[in-house]
C-alpha atoms as a PDB file:
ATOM      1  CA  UNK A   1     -24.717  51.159  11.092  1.00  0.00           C
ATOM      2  CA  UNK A   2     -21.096  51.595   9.188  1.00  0.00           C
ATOM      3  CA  UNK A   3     -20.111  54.299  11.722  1.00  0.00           C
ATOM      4  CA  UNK A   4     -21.214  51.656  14.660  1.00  0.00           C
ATOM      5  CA  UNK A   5     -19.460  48.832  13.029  1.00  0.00           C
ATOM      6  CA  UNK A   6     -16.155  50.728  13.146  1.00  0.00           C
ATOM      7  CA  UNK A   7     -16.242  51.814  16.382  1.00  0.00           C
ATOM      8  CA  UNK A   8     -16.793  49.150  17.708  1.00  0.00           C
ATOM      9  CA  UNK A   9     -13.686  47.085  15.571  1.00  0.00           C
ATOM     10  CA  UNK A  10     -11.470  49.819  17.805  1.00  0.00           C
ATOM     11  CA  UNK A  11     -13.171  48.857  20.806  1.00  0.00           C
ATOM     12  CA  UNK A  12     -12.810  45.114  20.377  1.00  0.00           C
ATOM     13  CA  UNK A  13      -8.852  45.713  20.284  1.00  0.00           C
ATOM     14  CA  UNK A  14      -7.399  43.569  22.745  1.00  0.00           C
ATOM     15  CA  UNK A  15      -9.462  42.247  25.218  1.00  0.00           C
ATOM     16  CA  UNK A  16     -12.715  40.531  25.500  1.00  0.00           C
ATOM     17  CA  UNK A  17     -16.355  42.747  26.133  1.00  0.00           C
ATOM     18  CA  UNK A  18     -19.426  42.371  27.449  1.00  0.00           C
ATOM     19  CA  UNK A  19     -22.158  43.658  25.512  1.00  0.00           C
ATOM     20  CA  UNK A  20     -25.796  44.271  26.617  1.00  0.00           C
ATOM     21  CA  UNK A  21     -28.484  44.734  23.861  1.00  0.00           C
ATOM     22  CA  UNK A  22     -32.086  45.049  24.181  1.00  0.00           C
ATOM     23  CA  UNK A  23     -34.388  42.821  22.079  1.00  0.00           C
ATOM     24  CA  UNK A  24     -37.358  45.647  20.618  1.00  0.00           C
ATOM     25  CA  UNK A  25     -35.983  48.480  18.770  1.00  0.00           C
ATOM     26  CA  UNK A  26     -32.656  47.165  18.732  1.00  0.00           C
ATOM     27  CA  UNK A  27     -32.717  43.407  17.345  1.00  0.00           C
ATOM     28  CA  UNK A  28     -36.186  42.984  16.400  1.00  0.00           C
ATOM     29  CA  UNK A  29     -39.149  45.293  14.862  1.00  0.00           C
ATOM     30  CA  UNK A  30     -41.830  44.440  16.734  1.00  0.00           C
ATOM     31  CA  UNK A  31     -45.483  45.971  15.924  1.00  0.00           C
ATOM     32  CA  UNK A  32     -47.219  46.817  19.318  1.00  0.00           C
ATOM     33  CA  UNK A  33     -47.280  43.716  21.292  1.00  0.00           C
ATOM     34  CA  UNK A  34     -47.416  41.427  18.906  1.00  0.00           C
ATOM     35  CA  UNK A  35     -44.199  39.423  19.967  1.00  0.00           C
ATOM     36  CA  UNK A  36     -44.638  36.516  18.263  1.00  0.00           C
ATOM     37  CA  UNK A  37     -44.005  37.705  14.671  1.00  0.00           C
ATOM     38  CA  UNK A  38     -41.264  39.686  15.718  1.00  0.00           C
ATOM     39  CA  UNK A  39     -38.756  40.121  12.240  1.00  0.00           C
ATOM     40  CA  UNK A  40     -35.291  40.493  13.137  1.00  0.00           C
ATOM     41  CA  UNK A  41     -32.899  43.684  12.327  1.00  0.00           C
ATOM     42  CA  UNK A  42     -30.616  41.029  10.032  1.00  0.00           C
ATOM     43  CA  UNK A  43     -27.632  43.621  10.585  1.00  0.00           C
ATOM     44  CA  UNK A  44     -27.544  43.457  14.323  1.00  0.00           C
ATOM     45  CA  UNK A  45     -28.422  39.998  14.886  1.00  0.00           C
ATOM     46  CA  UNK A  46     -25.385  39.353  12.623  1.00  0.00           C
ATOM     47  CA  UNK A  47     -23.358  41.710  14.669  1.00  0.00           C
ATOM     48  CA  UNK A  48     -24.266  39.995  17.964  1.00  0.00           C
ATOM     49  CA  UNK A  49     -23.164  36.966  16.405  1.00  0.00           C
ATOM     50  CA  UNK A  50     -19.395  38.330  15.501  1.00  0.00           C
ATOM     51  CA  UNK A  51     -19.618  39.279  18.889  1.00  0.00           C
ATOM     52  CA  UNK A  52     -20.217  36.394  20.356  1.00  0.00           C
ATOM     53  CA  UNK A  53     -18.174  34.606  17.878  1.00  0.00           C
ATOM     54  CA  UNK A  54     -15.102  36.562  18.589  1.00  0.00           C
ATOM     55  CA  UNK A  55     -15.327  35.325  22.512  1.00  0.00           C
ATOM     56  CA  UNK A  56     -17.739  38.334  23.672  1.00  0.00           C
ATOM     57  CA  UNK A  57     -19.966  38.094  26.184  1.00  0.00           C
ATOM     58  CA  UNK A  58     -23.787  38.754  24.978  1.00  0.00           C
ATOM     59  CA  UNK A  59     -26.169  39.857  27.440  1.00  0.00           C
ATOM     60  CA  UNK A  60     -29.739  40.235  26.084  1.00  0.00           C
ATOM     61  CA  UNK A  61     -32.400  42.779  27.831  1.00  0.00           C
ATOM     62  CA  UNK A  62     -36.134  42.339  27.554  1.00  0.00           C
ATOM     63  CA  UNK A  63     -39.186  44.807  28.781  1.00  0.00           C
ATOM     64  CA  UNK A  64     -41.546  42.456  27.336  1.00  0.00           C
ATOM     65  CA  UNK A  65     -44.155  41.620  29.793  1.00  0.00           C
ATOM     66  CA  UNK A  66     -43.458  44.620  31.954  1.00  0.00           C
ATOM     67  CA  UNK A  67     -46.472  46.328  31.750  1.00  0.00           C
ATOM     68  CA  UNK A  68     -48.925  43.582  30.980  1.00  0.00           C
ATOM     69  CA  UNK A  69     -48.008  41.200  33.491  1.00  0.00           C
ATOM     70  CA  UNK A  70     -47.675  38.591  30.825  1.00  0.00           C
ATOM     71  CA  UNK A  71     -45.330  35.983  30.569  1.00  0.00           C
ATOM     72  CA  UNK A  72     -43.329  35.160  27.902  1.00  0.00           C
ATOM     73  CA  UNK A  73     -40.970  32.784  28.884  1.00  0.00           C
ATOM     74  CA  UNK A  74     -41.851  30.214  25.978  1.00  0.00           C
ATOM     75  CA  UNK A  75     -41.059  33.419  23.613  1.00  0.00           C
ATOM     76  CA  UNK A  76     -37.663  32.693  21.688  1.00  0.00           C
ATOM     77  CA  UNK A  77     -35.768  35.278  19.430  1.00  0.00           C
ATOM     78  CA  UNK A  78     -34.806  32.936  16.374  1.00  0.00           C
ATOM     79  CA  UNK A  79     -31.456  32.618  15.294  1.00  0.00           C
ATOM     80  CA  UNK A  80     -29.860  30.373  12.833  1.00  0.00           C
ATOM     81  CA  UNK A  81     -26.523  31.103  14.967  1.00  0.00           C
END
């Protein structure tokens, strides 16, 4: 995560990103399906939110539903951002 974090402070020299993340695996632990109690990976949820803070554009990816046909629009990720 420290070796991320710094590359990323010499990427965000000068001007402003886009960044694309994917919720599972990446934001959130999720186990199997089970969406709804979701915990989130505190370190990159924080991250995202310097992003964003900094002027960054945040693009978030999702498979959920993909296989099983359900949807989970009503589904939020929880942020106290």
């Amino acid at each position: 995560m420290k070796e991320i974090i710094k590359r990323l402070k010499d990427v965000l020299k000068g001007n402003k990103k886009s960044f694309w993340f994917d919720i599972d695996g990446t934001l959130t632990t999720t186990n199997g399906n089970d969406y709804e109690n979701a915990k989130p990976i505190v370190p990159m949820v924080v991250l995202v939110n310097q992003l964003y803070d900094a002027g960054h554009t945040i693009t978030l990816f999702t498979g959920r539903g993909g296989t099983s046909g359900k949807d989970r629009k009503s589904t939020r990720l929880n942020s106290s951002h």
